[in-house]
Protein backbone atom coordinates (compact mmCIF):
# COMPACT_ATOMS: atom_id res chain seq x y z
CA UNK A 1 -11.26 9.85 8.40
CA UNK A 2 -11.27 13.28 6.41
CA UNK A 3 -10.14 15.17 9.07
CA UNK A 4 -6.55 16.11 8.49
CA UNK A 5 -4.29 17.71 11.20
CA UNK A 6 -1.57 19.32 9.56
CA UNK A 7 -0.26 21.35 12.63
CA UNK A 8 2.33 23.33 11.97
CA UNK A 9 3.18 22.03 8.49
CA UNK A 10 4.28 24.26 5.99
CA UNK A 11 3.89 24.87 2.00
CA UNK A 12 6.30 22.54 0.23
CA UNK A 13 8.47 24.60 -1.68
CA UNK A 14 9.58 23.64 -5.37
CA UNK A 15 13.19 23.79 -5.15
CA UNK A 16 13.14 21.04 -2.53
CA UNK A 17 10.39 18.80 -4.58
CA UNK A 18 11.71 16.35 -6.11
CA UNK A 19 8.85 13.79 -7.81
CA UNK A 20 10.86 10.43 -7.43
CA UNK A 21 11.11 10.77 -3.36
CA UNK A 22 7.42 12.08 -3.38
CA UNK A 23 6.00 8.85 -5.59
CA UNK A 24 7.78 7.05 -2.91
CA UNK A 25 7.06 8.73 0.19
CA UNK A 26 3.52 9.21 -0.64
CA UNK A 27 3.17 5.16 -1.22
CA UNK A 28 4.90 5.02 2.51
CA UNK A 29 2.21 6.95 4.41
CA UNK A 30 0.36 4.98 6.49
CA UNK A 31 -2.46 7.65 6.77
CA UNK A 32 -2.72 9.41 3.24
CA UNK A 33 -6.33 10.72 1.75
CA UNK A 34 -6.27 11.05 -1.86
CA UNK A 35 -8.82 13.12 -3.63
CA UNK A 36 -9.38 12.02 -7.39
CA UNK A 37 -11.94 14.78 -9.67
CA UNK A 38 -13.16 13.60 -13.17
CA UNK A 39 -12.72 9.66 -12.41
CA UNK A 40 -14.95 8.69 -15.18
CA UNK A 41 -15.46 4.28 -14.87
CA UNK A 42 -11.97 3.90 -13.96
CA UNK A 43 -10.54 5.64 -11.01
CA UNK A 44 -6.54 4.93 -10.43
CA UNK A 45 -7.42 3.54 -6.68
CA UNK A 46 -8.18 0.30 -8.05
CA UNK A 47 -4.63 0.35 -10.24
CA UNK A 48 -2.58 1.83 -6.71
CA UNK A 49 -4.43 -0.99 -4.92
CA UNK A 50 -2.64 0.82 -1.23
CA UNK A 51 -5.98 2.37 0.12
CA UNK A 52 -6.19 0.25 3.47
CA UNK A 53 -6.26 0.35 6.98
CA UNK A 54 -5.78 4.74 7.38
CA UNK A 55 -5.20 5.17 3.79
CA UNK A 56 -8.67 6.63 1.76
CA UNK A 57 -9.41 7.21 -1.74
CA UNK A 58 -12.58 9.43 -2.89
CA UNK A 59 -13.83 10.42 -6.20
CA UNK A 60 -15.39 13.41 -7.23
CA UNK A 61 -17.37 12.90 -10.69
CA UNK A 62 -20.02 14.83 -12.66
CA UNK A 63 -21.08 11.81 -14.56
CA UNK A 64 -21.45 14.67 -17.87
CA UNK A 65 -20.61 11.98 -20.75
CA UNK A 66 -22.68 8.95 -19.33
CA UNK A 67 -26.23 9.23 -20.22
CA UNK A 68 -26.48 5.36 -20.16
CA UNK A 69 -24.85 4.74 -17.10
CA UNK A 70 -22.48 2.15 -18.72
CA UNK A 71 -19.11 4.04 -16.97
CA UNK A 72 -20.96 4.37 -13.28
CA UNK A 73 -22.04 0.62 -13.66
CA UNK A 74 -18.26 -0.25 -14.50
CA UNK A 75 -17.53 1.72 -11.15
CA UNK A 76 -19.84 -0.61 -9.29
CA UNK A 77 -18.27 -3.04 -10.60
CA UNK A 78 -15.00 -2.57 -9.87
CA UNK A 79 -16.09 -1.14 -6.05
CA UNK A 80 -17.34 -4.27 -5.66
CA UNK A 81 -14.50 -6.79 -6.85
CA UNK A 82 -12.42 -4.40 -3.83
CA UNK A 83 -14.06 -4.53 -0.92
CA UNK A 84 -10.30 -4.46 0.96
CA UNK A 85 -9.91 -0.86 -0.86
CA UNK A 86 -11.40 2.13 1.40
CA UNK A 87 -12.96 4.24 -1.26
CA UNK A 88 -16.19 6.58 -1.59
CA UNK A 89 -17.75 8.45 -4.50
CA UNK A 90 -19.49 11.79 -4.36
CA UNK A 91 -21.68 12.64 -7.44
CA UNK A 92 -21.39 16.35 -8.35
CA UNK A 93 -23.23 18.45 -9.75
CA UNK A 94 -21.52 21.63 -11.98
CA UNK A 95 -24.56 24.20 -12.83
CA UNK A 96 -27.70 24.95 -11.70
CA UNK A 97 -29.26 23.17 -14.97
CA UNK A 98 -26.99 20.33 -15.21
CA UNK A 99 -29.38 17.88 -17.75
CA UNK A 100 -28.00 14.34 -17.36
CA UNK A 101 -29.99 13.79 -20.57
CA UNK A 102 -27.38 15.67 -22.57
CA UNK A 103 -24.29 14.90 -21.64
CA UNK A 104 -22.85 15.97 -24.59
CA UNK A 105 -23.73 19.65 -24.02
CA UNK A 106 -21.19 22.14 -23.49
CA UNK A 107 -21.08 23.81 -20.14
CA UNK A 108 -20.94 27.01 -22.27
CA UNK A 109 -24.61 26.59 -23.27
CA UNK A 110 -25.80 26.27 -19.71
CA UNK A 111 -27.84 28.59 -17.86
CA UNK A 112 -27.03 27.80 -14.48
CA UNK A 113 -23.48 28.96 -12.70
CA UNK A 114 -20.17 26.30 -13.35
CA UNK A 115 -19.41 25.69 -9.53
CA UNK A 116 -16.53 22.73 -8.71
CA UNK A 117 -17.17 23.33 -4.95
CA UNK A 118 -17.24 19.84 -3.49
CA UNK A 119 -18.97 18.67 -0.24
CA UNK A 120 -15.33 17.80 0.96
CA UNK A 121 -13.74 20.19 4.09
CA UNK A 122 -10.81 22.56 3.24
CA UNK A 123 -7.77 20.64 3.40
CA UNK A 124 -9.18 17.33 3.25
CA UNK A 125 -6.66 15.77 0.83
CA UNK A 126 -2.76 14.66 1.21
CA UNK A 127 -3.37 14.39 -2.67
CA UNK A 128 -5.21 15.93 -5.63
CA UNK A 129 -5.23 13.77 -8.80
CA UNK A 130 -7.37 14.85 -11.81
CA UNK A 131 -6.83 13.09 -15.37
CA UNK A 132 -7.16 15.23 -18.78
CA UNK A 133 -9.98 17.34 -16.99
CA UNK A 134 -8.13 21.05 -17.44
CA UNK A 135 -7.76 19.93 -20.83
CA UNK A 136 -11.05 19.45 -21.36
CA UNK A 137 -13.38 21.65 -23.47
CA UNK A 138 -16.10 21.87 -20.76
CA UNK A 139 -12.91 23.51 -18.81
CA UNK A 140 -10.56 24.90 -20.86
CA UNK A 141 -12.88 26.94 -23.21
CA UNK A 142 -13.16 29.26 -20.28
CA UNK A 143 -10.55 30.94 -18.41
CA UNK A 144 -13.43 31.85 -15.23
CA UNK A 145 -13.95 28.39 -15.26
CA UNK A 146 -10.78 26.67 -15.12
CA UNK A 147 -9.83 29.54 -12.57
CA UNK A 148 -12.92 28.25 -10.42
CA UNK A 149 -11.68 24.69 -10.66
CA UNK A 150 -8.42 25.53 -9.57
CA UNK A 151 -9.48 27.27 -6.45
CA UNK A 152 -11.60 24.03 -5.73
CA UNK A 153 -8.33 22.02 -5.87
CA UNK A 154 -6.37 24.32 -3.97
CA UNK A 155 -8.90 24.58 -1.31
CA UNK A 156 -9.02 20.64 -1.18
CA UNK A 157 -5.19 20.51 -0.93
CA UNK A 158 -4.15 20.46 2.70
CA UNK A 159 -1.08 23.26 3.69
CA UNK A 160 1.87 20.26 3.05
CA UNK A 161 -0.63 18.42 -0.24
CA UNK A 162 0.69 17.95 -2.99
CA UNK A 163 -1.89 18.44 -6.34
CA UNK A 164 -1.12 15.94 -9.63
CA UNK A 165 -2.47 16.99 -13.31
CA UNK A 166 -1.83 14.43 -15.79
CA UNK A 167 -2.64 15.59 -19.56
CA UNK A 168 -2.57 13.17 -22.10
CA UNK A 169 -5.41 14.14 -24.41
CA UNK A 170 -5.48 17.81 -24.91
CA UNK A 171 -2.17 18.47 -23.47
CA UNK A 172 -1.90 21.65 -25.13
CA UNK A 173 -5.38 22.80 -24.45
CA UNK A 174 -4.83 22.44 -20.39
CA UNK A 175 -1.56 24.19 -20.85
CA UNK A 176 -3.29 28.14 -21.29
CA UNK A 177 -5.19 27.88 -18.17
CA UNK A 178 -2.47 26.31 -16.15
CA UNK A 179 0.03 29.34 -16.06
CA UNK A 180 1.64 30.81 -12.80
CA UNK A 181 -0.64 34.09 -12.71
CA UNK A 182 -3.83 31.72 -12.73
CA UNK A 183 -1.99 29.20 -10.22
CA UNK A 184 -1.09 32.11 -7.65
CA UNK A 185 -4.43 33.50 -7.93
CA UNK A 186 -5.34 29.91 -6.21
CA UNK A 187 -2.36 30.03 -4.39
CA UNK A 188 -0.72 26.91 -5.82
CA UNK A 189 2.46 27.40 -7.62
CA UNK A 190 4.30 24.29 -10.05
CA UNK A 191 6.71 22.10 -8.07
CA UNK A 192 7.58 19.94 -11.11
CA UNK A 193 6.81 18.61 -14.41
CA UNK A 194 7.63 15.13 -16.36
CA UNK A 195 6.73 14.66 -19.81
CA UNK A 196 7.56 11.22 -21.91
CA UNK A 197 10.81 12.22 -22.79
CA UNK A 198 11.86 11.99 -18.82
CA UNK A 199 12.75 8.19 -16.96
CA UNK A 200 9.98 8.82 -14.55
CA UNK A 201 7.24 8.47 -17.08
CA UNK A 202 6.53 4.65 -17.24
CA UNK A 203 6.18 4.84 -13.62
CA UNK A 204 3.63 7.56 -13.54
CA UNK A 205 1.71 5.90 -16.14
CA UNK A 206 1.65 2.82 -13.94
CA UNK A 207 0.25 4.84 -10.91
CA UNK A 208 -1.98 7.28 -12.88
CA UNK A 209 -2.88 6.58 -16.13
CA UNK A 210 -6.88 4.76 -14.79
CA UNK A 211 -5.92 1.20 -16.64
CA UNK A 212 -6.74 3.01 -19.76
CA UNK A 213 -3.99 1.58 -22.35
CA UNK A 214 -2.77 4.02 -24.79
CA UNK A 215 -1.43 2.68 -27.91
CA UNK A 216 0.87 6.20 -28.66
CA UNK A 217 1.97 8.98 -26.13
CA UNK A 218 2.91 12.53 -27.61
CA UNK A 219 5.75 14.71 -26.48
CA UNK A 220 3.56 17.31 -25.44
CA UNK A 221 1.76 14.80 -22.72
CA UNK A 222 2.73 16.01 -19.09
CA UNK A 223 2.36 15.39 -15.46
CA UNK A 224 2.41 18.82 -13.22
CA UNK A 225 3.05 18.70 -9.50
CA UNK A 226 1.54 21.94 -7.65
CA UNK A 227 1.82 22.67 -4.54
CA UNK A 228 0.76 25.38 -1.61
CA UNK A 229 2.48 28.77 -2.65
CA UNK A 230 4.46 30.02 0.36
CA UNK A 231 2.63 33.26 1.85
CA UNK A 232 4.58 36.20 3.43
């Protein structure tokens, strides 16, 4: 099921991305493989409900804030309510001394090398989805790090994939590491953005916001849609 032929697809290119005819093509597909890293207990297949007969949803998560288990037992959970749903869940593990006993620990105080390299083949997802994780401290306190993570998602990202960030924590945190010299060094390159102020919003939300309701959004909350940067 991972196994994606893309043939002789090419890089989509941003001036001909537009993110109302992707939301809707990519809800079309009968064979689509989405990719979601930094799930936490509430991954958005459960909320998209469409991963059936060659459509696949699989979560990458390091598990670093749940010393009592309470968000992976809410995962069960919710695995188990939707058996119709095709997903899978890979555990990762980010340094060579990862202690699940602190969770709380930043990943600057570890010993052991930050490495996002997933068991998952190159090119294995149609889609990319991760949720206030370049935003994150463990992330975007260091520049080598979110640079790592970014090659991990670009590596994922099959030639025609299309990669979704959605910040609405640290918006402006995410932001630094997210430029275009850091993006081409991964070869990904920004197709398109929507913040709250834009129509498309409320629909995002609905697709990708994990069932977590948010009393307030602020203006500096976005959505950024990379894709493969066109090679010469």
């Amino acid at each position: 099921m991972l196994g994606i032929e893309t043939g002789a697809a090419q890089p989509v290119q941003p001036a001909s991305f537009d993110v109302l005819n992707y939301l809707a093509e990519r809800l079309a597909r009968p064979s689509f493989i989405m990719v979601e890293l930094g799930h936490g207990g509430q991954p958005v297949a459960y909320q998209q409900g469409t991963f059936m007969g060659q459509r696949a949803f699989i979560g990458i998560e390091a598990w670093l804030r749940d010393a009592g288990h309470e968000e992976r037992t809410r995962l069960q959970a919710l695995q188990a309510a939707h058996p119709e749903q095709h997903t899978a869940y890979i555990e990762q593990r980010l340094a060579d001394d990862n202690d699940p006993t602190s969770p709380h620990r930043p990943l600057r105080k570890y010993g052991g090398t930050y490495d996002p390299t997933t068991i998952l083949p190159d090119g294995a997802a149609d889609e990319v989805f991760l949720a206030n994780v370049f935003g994150d401290p463990h992330v975007a306190d260091s520049d080598e790090r979110t640079q790592h993570l970014l090659d991990e998602v670009s590596r994922l990202s099959a030639v025609n994939g299309v990669v979704v960030i959605r910040e609405t924590r640290t918006p402006l945190n995410a932001i630094g590491g997210l430029t275009a010299v850091m993006l081409g060094r991964s070869g990904l390159q920004k197709a398109g953005s929507i913040t709250p102020a834009d129509g498309l919003w409320k629909e995002l939300e609905s697709l990708y916001d994990g069932n977590k309701p948010r009393l307030e959004t602020a203006e500096d909350d976005f959505y950024y849609f990379l894709t493969k940067a066109a090679t010469v």
